[in-house]
Protein backbone atom coordinates (compact mmCIF):
# COMPACT_ATOMS: atom_id res chain seq x y z
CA UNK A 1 -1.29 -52.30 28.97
CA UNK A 2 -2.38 -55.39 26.31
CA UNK A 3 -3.98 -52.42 24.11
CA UNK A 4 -0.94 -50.53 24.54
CA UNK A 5 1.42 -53.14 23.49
CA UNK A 6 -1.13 -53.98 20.33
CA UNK A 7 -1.17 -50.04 19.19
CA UNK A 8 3.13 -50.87 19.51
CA UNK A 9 2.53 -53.60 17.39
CA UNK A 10 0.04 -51.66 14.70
CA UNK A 11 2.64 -48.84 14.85
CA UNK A 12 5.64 -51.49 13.75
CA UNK A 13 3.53 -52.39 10.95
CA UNK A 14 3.10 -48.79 9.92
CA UNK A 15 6.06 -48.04 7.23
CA UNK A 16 5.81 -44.36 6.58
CA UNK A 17 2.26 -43.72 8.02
CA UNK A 18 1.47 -41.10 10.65
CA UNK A 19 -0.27 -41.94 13.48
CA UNK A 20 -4.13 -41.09 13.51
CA UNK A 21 -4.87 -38.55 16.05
CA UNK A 22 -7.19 -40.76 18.10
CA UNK A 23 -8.76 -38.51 20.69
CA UNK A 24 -8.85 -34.66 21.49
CA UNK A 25 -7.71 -35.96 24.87
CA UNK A 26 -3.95 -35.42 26.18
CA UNK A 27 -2.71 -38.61 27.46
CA UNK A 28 0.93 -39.68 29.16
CA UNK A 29 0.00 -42.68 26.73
CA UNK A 30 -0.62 -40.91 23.97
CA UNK A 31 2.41 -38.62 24.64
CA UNK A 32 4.40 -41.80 24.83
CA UNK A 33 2.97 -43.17 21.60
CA UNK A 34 4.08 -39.65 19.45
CA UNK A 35 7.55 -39.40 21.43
CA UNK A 36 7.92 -43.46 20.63
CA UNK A 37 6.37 -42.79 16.72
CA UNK A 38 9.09 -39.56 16.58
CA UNK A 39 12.14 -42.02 17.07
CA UNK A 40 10.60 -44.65 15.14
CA UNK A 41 10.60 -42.41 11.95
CA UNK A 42 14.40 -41.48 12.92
CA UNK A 43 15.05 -45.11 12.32
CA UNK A 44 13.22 -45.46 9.43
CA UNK A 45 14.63 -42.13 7.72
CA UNK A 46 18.19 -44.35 7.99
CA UNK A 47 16.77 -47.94 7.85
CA UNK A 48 13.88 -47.41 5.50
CA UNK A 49 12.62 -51.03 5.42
CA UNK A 50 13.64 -52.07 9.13
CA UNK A 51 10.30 -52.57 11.07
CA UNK A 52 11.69 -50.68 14.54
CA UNK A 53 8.95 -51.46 17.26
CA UNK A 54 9.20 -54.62 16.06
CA UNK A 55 12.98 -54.97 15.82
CA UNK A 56 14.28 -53.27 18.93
CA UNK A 57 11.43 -53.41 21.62
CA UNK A 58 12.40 -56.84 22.81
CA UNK A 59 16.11 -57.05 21.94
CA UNK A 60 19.28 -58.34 24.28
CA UNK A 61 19.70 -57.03 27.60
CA UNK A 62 19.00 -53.28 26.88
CA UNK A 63 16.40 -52.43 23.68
CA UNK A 64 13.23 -52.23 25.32
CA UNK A 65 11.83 -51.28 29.05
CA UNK A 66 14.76 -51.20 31.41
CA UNK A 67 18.10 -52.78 30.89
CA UNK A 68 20.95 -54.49 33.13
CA UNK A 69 23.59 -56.59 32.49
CA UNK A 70 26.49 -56.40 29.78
CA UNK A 71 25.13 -56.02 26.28
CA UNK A 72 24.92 -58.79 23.94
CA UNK A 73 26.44 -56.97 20.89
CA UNK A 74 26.81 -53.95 18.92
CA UNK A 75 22.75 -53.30 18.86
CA UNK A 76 22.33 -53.49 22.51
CA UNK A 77 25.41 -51.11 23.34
CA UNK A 78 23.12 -48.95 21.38
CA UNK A 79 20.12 -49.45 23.27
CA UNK A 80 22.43 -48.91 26.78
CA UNK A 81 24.10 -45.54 25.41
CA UNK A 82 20.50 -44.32 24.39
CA UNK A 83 19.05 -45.52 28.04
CA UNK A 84 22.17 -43.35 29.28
CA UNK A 85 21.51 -40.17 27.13
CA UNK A 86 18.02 -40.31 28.71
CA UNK A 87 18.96 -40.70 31.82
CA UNK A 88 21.33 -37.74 31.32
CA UNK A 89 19.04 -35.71 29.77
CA UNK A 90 16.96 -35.96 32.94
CA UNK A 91 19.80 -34.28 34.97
CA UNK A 92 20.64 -31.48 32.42
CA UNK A 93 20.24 -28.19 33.71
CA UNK A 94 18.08 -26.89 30.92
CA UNK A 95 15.66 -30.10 31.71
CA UNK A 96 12.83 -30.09 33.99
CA UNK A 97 12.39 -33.49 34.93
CA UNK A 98 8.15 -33.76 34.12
CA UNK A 99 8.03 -31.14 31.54
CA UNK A 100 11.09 -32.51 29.74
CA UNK A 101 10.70 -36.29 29.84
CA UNK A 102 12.37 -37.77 27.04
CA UNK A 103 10.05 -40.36 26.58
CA UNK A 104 7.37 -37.36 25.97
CA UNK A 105 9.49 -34.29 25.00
CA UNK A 106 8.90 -33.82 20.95
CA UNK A 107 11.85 -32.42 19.04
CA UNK A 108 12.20 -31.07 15.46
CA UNK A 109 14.63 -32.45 13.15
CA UNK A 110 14.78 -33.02 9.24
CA UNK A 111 15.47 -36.39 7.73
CA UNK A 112 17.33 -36.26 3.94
CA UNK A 113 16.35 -39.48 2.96
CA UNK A 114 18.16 -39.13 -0.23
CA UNK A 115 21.52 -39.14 1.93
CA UNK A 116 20.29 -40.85 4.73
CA UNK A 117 21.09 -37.93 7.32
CA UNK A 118 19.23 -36.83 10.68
CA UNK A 119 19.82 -33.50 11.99
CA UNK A 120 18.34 -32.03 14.84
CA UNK A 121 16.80 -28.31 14.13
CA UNK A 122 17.78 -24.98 15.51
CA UNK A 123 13.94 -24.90 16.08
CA UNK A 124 14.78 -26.54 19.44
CA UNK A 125 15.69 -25.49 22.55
CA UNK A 126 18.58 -26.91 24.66
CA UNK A 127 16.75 -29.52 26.49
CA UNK A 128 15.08 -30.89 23.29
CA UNK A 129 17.80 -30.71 21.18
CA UNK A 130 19.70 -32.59 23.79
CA UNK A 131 16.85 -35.08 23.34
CA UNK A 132 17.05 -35.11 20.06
CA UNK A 133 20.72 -36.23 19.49
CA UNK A 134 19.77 -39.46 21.73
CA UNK A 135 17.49 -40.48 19.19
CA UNK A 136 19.86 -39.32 16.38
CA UNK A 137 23.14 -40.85 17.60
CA UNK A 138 21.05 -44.13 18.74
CA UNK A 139 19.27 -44.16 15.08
CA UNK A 140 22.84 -44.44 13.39
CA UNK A 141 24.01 -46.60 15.94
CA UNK A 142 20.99 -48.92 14.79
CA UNK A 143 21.99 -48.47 11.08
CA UNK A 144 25.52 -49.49 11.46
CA UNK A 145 25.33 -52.53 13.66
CA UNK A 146 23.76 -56.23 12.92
CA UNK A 147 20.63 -57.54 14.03
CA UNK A 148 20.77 -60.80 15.32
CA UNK A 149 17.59 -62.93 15.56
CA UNK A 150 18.99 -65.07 18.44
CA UNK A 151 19.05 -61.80 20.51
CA UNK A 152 15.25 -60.79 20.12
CA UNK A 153 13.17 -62.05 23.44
CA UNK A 154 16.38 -62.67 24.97
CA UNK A 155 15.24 -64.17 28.16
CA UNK A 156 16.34 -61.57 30.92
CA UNK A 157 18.56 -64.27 32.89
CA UNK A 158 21.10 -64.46 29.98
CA UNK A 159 21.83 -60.61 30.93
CA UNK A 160 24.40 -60.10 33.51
């Protein structure tokens, strides 16, 4: 898990970069990584010098692993809606549940940088385009609400 959260870490420091294909292995980790390095360019197609694993992996009640509690502002409503799309996306018909995780499922979409706009291609099929406008809608969520640094590492007994 430690070399895990340190790829997380290299991958926050990586501004435009794609991620080196490490081994000719398939991996649930390495699955993760991609799906995790796919939203993480959705943010930075809106938020272009934001450092996302960095920013939201650790944030208020919700951004990160799991989530409980009432959200601490804007951001973390966010994080909760996203956690909720996922976790609807897991019961929608055109979903199976392993071969459509969203955590793993990869999506096309097409970032205009110039106007700062996501969308989510016809090149997808329900399920992943259902996927995909999670990670949209939660990406301009991001980009229109404040970061607050007293809400990273939130200690988990401040959410109730």
């Amino acid at each position: 898990m430690l070399a895990v959260a340190n790829l997380l870490h290299l991958l926050g420091r990586m501004k435009h970069s794609k991620v080196p294909i490490l081994s000719c292995q398939v991996s649930a980790h390495s699955m993760n990584l991609k799906a995790i390095n796919q939203f993480r360019n959705m943010i930075l197609c809106l938020m272009p010098n934001s450092w996302p694993i960095l920013d939201y992996t650790d944030y208020g009640c919700y951004c990160g692993l799991g989530g409980f509690g009432t959200p601490v502002d804007d951001l973390d409503r966010c994080c909760q809606v996203h956690d909720k799309c996922y976790s609807d996306s897991m019961q929608h018909p055109e979903c199976w549940p392993i071969m459509d995780n969203p955590y793993t499922n990869f999506y096309h979409y097409k970032c205009d940088d110039a106007h700062k706009k996501i969308t989510c291609t016809k090149k997808n099929d329900e399920c992943k385009m259902f996927i995909c406008e999670c990670d949209r809608k939660a990406a301009e969520c991001f980009s229109k609400s404040e970061w607050i640094p007293e809400h990273n590492h939130l200690p988990r007994d401040q959410c109730h």
